[in-house]
Protein backbone atom coordinates (compact mmCIF):
# COMPACT_ATOMS: atom_id res chain seq x y z
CA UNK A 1 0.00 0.00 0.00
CA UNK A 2 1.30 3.49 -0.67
CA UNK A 3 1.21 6.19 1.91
CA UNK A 4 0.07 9.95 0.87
CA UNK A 5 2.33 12.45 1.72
CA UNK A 6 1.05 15.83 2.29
CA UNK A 7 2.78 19.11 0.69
CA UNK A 8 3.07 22.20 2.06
CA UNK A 9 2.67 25.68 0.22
CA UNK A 10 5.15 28.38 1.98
CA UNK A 11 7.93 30.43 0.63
CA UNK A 12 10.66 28.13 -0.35
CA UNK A 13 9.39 25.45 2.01
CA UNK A 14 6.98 24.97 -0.94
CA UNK A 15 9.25 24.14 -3.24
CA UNK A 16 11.10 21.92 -1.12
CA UNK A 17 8.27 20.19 -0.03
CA UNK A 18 6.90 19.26 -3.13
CA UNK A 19 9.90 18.02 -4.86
CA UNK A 20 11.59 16.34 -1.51
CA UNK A 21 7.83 14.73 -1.13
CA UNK A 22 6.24 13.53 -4.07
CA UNK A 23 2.80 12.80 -3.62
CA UNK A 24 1.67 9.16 -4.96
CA UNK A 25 -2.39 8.59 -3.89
CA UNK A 26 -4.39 7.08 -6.73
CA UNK A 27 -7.98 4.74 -6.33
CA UNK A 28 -10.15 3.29 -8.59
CA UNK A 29 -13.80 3.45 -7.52
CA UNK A 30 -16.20 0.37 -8.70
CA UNK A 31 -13.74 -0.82 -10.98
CA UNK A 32 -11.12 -2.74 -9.74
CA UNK A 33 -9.26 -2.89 -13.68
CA UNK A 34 -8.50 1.09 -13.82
CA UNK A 35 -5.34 1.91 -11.52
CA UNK A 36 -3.53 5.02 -11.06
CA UNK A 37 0.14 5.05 -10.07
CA UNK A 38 3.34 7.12 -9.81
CA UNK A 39 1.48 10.41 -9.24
CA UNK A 40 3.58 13.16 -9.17
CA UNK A 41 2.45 16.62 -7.72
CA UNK A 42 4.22 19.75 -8.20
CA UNK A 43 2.48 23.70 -6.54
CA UNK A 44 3.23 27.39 -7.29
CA UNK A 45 1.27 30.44 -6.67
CA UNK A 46 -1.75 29.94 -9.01
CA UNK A 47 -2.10 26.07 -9.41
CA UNK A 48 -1.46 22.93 -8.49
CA UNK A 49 0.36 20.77 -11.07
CA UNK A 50 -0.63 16.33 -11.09
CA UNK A 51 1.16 14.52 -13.09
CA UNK A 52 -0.17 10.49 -13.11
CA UNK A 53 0.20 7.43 -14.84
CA UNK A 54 -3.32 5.01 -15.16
CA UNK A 55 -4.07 1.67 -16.86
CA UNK A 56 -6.85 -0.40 -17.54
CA UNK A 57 -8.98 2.82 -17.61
CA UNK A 58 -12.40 2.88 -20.60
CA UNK A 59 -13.61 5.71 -22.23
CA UNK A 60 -16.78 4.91 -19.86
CA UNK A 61 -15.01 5.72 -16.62
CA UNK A 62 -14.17 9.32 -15.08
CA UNK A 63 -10.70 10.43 -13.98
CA UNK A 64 -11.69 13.45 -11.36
CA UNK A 65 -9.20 15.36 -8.88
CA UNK A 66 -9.71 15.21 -4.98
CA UNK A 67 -7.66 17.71 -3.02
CA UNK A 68 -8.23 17.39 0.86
CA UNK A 69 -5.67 20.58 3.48
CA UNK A 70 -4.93 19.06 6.78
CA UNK A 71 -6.96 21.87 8.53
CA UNK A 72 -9.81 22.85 6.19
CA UNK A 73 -10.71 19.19 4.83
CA UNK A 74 -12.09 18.47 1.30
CA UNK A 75 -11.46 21.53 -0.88
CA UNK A 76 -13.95 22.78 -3.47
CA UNK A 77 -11.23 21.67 -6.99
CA UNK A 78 -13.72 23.11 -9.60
CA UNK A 79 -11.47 24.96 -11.62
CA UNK A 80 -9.90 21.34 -12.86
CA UNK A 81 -8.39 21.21 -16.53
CA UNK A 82 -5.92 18.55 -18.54
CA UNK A 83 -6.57 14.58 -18.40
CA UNK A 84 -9.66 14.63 -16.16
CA UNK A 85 -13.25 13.36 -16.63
CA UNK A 86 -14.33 11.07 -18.95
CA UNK A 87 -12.26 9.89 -22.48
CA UNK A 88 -9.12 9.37 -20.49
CA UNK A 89 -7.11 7.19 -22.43
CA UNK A 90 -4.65 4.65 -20.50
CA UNK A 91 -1.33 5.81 -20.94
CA UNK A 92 1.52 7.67 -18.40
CA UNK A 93 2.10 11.08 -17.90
CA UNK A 94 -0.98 12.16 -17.68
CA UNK A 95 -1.48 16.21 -16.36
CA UNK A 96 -4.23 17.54 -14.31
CA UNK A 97 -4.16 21.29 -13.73
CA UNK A 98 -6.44 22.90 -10.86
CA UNK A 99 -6.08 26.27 -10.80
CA UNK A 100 -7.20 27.50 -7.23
CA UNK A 101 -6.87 30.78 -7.39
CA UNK A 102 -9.57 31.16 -9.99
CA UNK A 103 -11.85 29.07 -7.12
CA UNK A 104 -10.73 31.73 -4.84
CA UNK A 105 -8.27 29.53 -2.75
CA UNK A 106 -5.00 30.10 -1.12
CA UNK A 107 -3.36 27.50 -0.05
CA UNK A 108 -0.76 28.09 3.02
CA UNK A 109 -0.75 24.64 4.73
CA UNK A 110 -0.34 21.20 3.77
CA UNK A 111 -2.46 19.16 1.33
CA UNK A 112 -3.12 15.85 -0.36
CA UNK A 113 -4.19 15.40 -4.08
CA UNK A 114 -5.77 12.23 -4.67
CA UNK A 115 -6.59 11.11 -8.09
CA UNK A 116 -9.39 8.63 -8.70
CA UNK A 117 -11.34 6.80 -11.37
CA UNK A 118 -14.77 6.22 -11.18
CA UNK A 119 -16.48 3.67 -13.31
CA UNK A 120 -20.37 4.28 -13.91
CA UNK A 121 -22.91 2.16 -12.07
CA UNK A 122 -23.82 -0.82 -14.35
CA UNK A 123 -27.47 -0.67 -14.65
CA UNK A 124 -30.00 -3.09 -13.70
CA UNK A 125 -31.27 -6.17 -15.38
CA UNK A 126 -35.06 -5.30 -15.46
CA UNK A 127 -37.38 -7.94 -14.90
CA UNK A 128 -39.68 -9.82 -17.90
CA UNK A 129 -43.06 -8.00 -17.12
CA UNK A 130 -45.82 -10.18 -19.06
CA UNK A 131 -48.48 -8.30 -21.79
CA UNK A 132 -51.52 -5.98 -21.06
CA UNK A 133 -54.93 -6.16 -20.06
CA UNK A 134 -56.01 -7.12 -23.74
CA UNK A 135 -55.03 -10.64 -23.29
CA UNK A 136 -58.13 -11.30 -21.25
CA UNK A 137 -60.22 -11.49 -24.86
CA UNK A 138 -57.96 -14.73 -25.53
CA UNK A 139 -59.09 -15.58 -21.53
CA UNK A 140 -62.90 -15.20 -23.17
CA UNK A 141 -62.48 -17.67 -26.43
CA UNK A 142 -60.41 -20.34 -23.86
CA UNK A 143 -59.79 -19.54 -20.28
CA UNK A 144 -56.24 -20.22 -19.05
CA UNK A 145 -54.94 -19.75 -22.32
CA UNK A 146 -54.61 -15.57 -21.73
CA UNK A 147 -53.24 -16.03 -18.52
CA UNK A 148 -50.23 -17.82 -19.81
CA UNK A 149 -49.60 -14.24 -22.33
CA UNK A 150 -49.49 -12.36 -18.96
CA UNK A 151 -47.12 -14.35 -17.08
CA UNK A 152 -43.32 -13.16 -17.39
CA UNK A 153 -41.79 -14.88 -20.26
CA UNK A 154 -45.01 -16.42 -20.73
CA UNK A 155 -45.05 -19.37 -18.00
CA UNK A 156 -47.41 -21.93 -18.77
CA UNK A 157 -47.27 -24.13 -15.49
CA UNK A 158 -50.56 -25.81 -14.93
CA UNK A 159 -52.88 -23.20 -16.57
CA UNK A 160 -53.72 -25.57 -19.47
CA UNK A 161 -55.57 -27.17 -16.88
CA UNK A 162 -57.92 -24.53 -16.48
CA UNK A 163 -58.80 -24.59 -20.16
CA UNK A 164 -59.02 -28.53 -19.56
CA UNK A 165 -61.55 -28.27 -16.88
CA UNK A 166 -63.52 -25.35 -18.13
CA UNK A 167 -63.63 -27.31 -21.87
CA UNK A 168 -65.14 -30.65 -19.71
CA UNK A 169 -67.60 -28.74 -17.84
CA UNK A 170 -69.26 -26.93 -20.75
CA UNK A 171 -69.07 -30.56 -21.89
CA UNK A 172 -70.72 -32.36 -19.34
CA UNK A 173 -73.31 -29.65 -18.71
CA UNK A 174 -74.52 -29.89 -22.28
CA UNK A 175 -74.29 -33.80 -22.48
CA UNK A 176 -76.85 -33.92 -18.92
CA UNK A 177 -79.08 -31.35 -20.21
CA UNK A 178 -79.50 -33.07 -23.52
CA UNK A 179 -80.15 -36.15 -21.37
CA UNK A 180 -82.44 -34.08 -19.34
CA UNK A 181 -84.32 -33.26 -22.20
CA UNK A 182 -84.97 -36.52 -23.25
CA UNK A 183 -85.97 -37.58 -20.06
CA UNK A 184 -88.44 -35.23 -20.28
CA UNK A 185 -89.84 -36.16 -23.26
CA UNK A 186 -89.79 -39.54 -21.95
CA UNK A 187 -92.17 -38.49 -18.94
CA UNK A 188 -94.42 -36.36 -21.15
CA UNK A 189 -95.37 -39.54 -23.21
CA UNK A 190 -96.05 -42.14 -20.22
CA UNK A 191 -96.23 -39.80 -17.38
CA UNK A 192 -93.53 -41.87 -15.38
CA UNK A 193 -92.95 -39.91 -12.40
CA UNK A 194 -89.82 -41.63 -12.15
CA UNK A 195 -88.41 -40.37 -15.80
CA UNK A 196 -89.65 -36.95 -14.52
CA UNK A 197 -87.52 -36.68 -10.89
CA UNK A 198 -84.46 -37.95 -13.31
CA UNK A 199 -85.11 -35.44 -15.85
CA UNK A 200 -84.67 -32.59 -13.14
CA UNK A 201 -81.60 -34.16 -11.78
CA UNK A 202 -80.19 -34.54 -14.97
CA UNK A 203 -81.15 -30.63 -15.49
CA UNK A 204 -79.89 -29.93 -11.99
CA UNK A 205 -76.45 -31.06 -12.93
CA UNK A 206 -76.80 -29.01 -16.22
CA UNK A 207 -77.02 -26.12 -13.99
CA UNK A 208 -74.12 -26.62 -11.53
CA UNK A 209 -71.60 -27.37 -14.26
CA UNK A 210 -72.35 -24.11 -16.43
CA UNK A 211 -72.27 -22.42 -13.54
CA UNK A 212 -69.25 -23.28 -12.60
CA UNK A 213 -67.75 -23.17 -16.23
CA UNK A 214 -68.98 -19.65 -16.04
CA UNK A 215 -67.59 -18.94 -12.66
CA UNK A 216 -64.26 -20.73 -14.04
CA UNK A 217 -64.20 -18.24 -16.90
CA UNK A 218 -65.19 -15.12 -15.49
CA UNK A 219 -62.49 -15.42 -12.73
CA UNK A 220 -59.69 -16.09 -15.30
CA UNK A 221 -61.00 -13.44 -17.53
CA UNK A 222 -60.64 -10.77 -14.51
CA UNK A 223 -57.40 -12.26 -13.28
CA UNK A 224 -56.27 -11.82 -16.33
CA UNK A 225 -57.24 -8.28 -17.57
CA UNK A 226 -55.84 -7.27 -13.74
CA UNK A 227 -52.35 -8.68 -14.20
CA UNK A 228 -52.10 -7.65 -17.78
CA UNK A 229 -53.10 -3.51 -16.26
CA UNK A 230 -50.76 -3.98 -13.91
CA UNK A 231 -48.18 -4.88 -16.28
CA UNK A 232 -48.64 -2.05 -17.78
CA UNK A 233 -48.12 0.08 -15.27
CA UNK A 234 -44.55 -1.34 -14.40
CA UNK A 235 -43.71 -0.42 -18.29
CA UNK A 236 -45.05 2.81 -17.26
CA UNK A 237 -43.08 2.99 -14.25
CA UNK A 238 -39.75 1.70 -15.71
CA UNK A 239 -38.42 5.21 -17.14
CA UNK A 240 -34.80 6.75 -17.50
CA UNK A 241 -33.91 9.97 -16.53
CA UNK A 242 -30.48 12.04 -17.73
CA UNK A 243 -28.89 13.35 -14.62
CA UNK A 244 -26.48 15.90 -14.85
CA UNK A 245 -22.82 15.64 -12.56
CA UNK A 246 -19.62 17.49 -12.56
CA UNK A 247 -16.42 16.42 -11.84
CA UNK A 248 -14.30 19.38 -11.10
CA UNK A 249 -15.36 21.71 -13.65
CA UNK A 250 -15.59 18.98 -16.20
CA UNK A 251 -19.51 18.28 -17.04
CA UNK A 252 -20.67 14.45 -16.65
CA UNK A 253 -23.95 13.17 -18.45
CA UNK A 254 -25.52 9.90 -16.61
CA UNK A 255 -28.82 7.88 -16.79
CA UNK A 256 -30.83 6.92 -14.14
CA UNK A 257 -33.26 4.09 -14.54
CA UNK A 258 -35.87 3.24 -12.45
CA UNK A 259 -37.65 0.00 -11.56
């Protein structure tokens, strides 16, 4: 690990300072490729001077100049010019100027320059969302069947089984009411009261199997046009926004993506 070493601005202490300590402090933030070494910092009456080598650095990632006094802290470096922000290419000798007297800065005491590289935030995998609310007309011509187009990546599971048992109880409704029917007919032509108790059973389980056919459909229909609105409103939701940065006086243009 290398140590900082602070310089001091003062008369020919300055001077003396800077050249008997050279100043080596580089860091990579989120990027672990990008290094800085062999930083070399040099001060006079209007500017301070860093020179720096850096590797593994993209065009993607931001060089940007901290400069910290050992009594006032983190100094405002906006005034920043040379190899600094973004489009850094690797190579040595790079030169960063910050000119602190335009920022209205003296500096009479001892500071560190720390050069870093900061690689932008890798943005989020979003999430298949499944399709819209208009999938619930499929859910009308075969319940089930619409769900499945509202699902992410369009997950079947065991929803074919819905259109399985909504298909067989259309099917067994009809079949026991056309029984029911001819039942009836049956009891109208000898006046069996037997033929006429079945006939109403048969009807009775005409009844109960529509019904629940119906109920089967109606709920998949709803569940479906629900989940497909609220897909919607997640595409809605997912939106990018350009946020604006600077890094010393060097503008930075970012996007911000929400989920």
């Amino acid at each position: 690990m290398i140590k900082p070493v602070y310089c001091s601005i003062g008369l020919v202490y300055l001077l003396i300072a800077c050249l008997a300590h050279r100043h080596v402090y580089g860091q990579s933030l989120g990027n672990k490729a990008a290094s800085v070494s062999d930083i070399r910092v040099t001060l006079d009456s209007e500017r301070v001077k860093v020179v720096y080598d850096v590797a593994g650095i993209t065009s993607h990632d931001s060089v940007y100049l901290q400069v910290e006094s050992r009594t006032r802290g983190l100094l405002n470096a906006s005034t920043v010019t040379g190899d600094v922000g973004k489009a850094v290419l690797p190579g040595k000798n790079k030169v960063i100027y910050w000119d602190y007297r335009l920022d209205g800065l003296t500096i009479d005491d001892a500071i560190r320059a720390t050069v870093l590289v900061k690689q932008p935030p890798k943005l989020a995998q979003q999430k298949a969302i499944g399709g819209g609310p208009a999938n619930a007309l499929i859910s009308v011509l075969a319940p089930g069947v619409g769900t499945i187009f509202v699902q992410p990546n369009r997950k079947i599971g065991l929803r074919p089984l819905i259109t399985g048992a909504y298909a067989g109880l259309l099917v067994y409704g009809f079949s026991q009411n056309s029984r029911s029917k001819k039942q009836y007919d049956l009891y109208a032509s000898q006046l069996n009261e037997s033929d006429y108790t079945e006939a109403n059973r048969l009807h009775h389980n005409y009844l109960v199997a529509t019904r629940l056919a119906l109920a089967l459909l109606i709920t998949d229909v709803a569940y479906t046009f629900l989940k497909g609105r609220k897909n919607v409103r997640q595409k809605q939701g997912t939106g990018q926004r350009v946020v604006f940065n600077y890094i010393g006086n060097s503008p930075t243009i970012g996007v911000q993506v929400h989920f």
